[in-house]
C-alpha atoms as a PDB file:
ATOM      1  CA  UNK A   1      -5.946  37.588  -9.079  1.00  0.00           C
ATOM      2  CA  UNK A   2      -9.070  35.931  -8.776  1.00  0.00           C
ATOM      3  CA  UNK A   3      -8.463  33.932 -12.438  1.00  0.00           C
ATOM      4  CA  UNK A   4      -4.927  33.150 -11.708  1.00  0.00           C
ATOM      5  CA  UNK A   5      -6.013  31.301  -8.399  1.00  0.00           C
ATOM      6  CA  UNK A   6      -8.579  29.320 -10.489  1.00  0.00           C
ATOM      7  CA  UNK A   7      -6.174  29.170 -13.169  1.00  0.00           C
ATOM      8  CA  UNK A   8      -4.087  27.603 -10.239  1.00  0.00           C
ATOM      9  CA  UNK A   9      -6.305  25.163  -8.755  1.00  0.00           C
ATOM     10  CA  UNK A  10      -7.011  23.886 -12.441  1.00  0.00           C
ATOM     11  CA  UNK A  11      -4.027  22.697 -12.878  1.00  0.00           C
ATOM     12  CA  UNK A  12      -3.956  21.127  -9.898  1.00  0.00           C
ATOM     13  CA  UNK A  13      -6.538  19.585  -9.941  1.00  0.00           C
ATOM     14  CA  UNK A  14      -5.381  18.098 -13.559  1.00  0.00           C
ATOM     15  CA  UNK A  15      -2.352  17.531 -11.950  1.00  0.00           C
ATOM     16  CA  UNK A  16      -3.865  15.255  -8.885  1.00  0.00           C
ATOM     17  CA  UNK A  17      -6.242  13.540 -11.913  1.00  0.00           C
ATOM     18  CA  UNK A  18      -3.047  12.428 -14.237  1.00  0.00           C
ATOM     19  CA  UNK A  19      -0.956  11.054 -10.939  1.00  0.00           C
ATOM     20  CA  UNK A  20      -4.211   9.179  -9.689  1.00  0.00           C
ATOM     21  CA  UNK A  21      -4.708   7.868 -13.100  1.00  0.00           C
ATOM     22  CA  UNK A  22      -1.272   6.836 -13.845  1.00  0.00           C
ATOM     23  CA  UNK A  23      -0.243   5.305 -10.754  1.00  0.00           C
ATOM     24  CA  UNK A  24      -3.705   3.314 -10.715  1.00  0.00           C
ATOM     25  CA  UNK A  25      -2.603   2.061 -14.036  1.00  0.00           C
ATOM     26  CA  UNK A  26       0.532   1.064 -13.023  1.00  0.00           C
ATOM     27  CA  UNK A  27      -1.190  -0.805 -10.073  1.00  0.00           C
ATOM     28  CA  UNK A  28      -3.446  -2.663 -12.229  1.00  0.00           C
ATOM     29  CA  UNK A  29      -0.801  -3.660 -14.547  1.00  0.00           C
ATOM     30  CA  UNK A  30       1.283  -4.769 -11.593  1.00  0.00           C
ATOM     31  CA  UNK A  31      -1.481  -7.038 -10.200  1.00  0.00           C
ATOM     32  CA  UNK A  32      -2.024  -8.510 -13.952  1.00  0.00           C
ATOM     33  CA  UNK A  33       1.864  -9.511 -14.102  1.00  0.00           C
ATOM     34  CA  UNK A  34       2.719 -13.116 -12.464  1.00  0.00           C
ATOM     35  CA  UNK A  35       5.046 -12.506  -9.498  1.00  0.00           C
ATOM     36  CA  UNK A  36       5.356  -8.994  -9.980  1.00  0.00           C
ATOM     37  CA  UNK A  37       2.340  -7.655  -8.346  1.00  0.00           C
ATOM     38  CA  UNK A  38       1.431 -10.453  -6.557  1.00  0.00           C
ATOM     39  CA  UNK A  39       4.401 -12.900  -5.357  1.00  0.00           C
ATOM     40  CA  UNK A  40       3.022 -16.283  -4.148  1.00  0.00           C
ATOM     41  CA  UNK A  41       4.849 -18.105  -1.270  1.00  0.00           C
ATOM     42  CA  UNK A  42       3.140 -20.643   0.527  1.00  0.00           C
ATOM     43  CA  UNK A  43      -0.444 -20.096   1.673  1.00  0.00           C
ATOM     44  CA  UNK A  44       0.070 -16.377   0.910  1.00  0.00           C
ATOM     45  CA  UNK A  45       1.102 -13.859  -1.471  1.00  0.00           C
ATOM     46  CA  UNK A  46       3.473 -11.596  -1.107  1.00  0.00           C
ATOM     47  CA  UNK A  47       3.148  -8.044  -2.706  1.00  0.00           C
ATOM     48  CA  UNK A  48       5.045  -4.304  -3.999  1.00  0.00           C
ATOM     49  CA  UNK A  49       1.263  -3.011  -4.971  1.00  0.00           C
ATOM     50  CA  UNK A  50       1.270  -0.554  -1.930  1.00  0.00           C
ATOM     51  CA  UNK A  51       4.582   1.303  -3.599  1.00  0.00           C
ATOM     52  CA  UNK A  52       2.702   3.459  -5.974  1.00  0.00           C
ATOM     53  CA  UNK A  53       0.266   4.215  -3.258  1.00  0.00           C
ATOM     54  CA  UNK A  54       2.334   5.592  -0.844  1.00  0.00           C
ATOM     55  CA  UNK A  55       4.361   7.494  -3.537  1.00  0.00           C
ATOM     56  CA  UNK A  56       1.672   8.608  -4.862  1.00  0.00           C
ATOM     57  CA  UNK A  57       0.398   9.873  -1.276  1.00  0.00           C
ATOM     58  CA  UNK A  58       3.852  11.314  -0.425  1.00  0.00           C
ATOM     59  CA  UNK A  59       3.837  13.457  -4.072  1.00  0.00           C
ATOM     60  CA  UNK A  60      -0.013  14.295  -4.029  1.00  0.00           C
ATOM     61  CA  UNK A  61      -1.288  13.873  -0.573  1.00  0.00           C
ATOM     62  CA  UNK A  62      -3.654  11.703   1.575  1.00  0.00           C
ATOM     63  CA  UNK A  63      -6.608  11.771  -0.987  1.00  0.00           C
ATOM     64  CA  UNK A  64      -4.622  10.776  -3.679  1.00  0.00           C
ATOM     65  CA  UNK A  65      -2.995   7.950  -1.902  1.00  0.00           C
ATOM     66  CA  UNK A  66      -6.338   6.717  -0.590  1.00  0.00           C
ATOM     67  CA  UNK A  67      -7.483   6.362  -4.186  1.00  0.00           C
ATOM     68  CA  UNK A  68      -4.819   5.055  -5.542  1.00  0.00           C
ATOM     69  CA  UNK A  69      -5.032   2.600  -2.427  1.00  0.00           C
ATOM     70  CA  UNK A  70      -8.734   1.681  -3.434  1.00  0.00           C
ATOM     71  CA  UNK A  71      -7.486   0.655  -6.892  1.00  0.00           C
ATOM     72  CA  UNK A  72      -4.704  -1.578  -5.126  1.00  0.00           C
ATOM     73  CA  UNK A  73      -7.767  -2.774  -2.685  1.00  0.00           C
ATOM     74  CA  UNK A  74     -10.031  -3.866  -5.584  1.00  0.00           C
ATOM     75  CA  UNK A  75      -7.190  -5.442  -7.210  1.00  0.00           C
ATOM     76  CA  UNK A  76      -6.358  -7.355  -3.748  1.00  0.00           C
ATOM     77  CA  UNK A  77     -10.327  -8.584  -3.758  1.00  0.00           C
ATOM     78  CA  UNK A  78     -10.365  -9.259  -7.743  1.00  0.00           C
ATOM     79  CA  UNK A  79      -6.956 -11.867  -7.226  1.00  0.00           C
ATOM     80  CA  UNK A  80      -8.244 -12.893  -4.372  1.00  0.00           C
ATOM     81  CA  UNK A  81     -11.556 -14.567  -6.883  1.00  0.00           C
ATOM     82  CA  UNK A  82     -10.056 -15.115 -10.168  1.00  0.00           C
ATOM     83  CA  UNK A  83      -6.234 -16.399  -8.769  1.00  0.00           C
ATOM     84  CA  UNK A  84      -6.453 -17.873  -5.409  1.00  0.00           C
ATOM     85  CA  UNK A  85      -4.189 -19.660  -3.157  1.00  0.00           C
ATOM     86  CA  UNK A  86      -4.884 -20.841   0.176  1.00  0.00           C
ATOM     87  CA  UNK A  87      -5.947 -17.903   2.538  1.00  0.00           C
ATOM     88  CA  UNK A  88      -7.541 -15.834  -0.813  1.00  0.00           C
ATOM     89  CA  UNK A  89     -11.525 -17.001   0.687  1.00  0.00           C
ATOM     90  CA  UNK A  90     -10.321 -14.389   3.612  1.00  0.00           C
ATOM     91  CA  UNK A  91      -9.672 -11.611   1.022  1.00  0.00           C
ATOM     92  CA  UNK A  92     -12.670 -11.400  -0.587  1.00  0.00           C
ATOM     93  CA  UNK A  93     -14.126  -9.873   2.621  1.00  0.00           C
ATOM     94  CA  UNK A  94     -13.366  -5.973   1.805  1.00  0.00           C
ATOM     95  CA  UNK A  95     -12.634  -5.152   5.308  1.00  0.00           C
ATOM     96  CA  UNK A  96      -9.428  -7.377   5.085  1.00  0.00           C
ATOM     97  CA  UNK A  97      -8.930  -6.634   1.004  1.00  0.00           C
ATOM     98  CA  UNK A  98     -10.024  -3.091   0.462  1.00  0.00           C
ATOM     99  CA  UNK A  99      -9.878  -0.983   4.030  1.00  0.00           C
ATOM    100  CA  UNK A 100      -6.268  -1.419   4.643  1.00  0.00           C
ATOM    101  CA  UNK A 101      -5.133  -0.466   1.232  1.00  0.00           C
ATOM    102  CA  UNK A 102      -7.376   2.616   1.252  1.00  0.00           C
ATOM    103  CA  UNK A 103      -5.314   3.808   4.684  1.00  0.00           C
ATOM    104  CA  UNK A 104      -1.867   3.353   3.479  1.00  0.00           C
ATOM    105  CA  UNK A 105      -1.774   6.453   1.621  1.00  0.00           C
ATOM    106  CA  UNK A 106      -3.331   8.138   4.658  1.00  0.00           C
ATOM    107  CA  UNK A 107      -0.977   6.307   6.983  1.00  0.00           C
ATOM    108  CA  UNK A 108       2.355   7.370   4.552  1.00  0.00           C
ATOM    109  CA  UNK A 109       1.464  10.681   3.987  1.00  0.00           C
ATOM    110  CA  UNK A 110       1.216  11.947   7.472  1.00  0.00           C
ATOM    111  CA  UNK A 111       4.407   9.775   8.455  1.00  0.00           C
ATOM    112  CA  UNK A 112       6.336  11.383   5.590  1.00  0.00           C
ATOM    113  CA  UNK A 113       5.220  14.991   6.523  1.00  0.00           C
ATOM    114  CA  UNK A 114       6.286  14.380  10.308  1.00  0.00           C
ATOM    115  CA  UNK A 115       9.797  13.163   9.253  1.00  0.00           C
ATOM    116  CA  UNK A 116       9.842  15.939   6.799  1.00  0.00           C
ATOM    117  CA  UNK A 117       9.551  18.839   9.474  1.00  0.00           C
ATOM    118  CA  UNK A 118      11.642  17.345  11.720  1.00  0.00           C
ATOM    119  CA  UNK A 119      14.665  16.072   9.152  1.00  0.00           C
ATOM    120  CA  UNK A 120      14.267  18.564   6.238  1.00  0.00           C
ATOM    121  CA  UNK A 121      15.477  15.691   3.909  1.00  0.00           C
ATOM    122  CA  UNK A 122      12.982  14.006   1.279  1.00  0.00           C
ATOM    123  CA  UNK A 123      15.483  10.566   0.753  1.00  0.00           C
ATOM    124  CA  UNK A 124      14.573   9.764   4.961  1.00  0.00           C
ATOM    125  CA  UNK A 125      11.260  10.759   4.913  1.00  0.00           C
ATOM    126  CA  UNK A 126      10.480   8.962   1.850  1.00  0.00           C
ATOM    127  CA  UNK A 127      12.247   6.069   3.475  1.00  0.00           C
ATOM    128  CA  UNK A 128      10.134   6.291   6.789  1.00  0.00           C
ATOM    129  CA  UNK A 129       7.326   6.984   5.302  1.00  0.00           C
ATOM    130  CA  UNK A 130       7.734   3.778   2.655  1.00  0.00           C
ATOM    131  CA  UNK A 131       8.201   1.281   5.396  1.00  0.00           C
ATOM    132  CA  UNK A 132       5.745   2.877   7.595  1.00  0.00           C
ATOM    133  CA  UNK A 133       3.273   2.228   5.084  1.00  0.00           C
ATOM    134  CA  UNK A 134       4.113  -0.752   4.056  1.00  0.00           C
ATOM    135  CA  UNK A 135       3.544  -2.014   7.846  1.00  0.00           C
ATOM    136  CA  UNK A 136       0.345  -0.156   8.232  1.00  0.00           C
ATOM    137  CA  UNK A 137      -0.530  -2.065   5.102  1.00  0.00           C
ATOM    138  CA  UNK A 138       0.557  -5.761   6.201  1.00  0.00           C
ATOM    139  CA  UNK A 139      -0.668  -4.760   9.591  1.00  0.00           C
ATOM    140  CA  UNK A 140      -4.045  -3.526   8.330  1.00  0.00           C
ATOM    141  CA  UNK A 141      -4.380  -6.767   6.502  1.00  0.00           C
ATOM    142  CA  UNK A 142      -3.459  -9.332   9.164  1.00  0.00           C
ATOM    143  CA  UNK A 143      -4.767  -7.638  11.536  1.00  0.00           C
ATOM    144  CA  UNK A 144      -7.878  -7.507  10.390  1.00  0.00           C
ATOM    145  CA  UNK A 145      -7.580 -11.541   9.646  1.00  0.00           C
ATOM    146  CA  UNK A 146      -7.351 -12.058  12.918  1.00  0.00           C
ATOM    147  CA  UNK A 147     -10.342 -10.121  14.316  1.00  0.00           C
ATOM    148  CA  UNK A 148     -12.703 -11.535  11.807  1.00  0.00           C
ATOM    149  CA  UNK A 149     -11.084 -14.546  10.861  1.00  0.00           C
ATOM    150  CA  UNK A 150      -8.556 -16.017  13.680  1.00  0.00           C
ATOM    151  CA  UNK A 151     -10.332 -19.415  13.661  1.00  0.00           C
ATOM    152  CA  UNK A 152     -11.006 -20.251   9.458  1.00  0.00           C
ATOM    153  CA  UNK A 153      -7.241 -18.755   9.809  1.00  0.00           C
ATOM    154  CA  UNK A 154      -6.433 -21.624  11.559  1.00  0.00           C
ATOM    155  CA  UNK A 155      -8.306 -23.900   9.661  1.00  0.00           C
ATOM    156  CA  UNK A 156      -7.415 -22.689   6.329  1.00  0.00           C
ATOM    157  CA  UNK A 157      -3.212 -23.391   7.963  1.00  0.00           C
ATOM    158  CA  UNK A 158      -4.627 -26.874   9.591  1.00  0.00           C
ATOM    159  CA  UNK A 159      -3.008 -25.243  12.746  1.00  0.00           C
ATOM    160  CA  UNK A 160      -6.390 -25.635  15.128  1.00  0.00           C
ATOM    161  CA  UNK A 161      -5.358 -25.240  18.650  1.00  0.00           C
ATOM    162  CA  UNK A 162      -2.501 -22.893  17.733  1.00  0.00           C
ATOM    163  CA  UNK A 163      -1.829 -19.407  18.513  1.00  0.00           C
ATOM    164  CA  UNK A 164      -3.398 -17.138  15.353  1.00  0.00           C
ATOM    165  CA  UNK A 165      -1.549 -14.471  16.494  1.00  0.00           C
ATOM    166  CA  UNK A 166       1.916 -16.513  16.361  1.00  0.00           C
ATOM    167  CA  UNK A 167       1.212 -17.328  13.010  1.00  0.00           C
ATOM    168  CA  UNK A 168       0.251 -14.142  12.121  1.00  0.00           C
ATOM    169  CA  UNK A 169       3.833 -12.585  13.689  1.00  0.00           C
ATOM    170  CA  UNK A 170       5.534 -15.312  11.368  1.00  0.00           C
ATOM    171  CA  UNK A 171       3.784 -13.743   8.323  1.00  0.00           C
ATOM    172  CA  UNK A 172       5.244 -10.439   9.197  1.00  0.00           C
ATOM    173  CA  UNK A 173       8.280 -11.649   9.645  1.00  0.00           C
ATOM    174  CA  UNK A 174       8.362 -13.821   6.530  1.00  0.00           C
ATOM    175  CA  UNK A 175       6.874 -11.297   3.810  1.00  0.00           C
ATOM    176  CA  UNK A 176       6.384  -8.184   6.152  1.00  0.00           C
ATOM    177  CA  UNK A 177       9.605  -7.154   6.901  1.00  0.00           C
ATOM    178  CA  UNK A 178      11.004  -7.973   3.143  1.00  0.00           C
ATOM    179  CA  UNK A 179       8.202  -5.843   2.097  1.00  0.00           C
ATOM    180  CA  UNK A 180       8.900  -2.456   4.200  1.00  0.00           C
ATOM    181  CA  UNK A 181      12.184  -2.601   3.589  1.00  0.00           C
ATOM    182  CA  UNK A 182      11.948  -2.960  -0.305  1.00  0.00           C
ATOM    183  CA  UNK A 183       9.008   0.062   0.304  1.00  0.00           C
ATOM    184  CA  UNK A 184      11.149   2.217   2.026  1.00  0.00           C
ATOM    185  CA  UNK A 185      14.313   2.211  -0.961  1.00  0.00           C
ATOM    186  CA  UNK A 186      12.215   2.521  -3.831  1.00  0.00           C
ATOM    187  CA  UNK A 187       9.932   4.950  -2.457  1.00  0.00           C
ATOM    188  CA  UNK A 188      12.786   7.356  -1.152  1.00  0.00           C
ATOM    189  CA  UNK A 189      14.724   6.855  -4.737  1.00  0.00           C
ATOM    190  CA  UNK A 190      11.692   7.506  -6.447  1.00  0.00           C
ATOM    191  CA  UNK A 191      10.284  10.363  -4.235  1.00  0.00           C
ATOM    192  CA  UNK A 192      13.455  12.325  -4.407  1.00  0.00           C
ATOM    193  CA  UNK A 193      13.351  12.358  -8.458  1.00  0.00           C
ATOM    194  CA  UNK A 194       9.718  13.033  -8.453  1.00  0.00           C
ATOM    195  CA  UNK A 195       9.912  16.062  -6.035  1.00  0.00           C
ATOM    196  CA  UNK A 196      13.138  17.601  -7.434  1.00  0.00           C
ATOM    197  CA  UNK A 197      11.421  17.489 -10.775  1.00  0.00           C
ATOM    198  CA  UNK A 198       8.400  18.982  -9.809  1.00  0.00           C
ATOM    199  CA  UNK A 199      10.460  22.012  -8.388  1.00  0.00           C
ATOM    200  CA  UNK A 200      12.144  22.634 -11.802  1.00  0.00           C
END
């Protein structure tokens, strides 16, 4: 008994290790790829890099999708020195980069396991739970911006003596909203084949 729990827990453990390691790939690669990781427009850049975290949180669990959320995070900090646009000298702060990202999967996974008890049905939690992250992620982000950077926001936008937080509420309206919904389909497509093939 005592070996097959091990035995278990092994391949669990492997399990965890190969999703982490694949999805982290597939992260990096996405952030390497003009416009697919990283989609300019304007002063910002829009982004699909939280997908494999909250997939991977949803499949794996919080730990997992923290990880894989560092490896987005990094990513976030890395474009934000070697490709910038206009508001990257904000990103290179990890608190606005890197802590966000690291809560999405943490965020997600929760979200999805609420749905889950109360629905029974992986397609709307995965759904849920994909926009849900995807707002904690641009919500994370901006709102960070504005706690530690509402002014050089302003100056980065040449919008002194405007209203961060209005600006801010355009971004999530611009990019945000685009973003959870394009979270929430792919991550409830792709959660449903995952999970069903997992059971076989």
């Amino acid at each position: 008994m005592i070996n097959t729990r091990a035995s278990a827990q092994r391949r669990l453990n492997v399990r965890k290790m190969t999703i982490i390691g694949v999805l982290s790939a597939i992260s990096i690669m996405m952030s390497m790829l003009p416009f697919i990781g990283y989609i300019p427009i304007g002063p910002i850049k829009a982004t699909i890099m939280h997908i494999p975290v909250i997939i991977g949180a949803i499949i794996e669990g919080p730990l997992v999708g923290a990880t894989i959320g560092l490896i987005f995070g990094l990513t976030s900090l890395w474009n934000a020195i070697t490709q910038p646009v206009l508001l990257s000298p904000l990103f290179i702060n990890p608190l606005v980069s890197v802590l966000p990202r690291i809560l999405i999967g943490i965020v997600a996974y929760y979200v999805y396991q609420g749905v889950y008890k109360l629905s029974k049905k992986v397609y709307a939690s995965g759904f849920v739970a994909g926009i849900i992250g995807s707002i904690a992620n641009t919500a994370g982000v901006l709102g960070m911006i504005y706690i530690l950077y509402a002014d050089k926001y302003l100056a980065l936008m040449e919008q002194q003596g405007s209203s961060a937080a209005k600006l801010l509420f355009g971004v999530v309206l611009t990019s945000g909203v685009p973003e959870a919904l394009i979270a929430g389909l792919i991550v409830s497509a792709v959660s449903v084949a995952l999970i069903r093939k997992g059971k076989k």
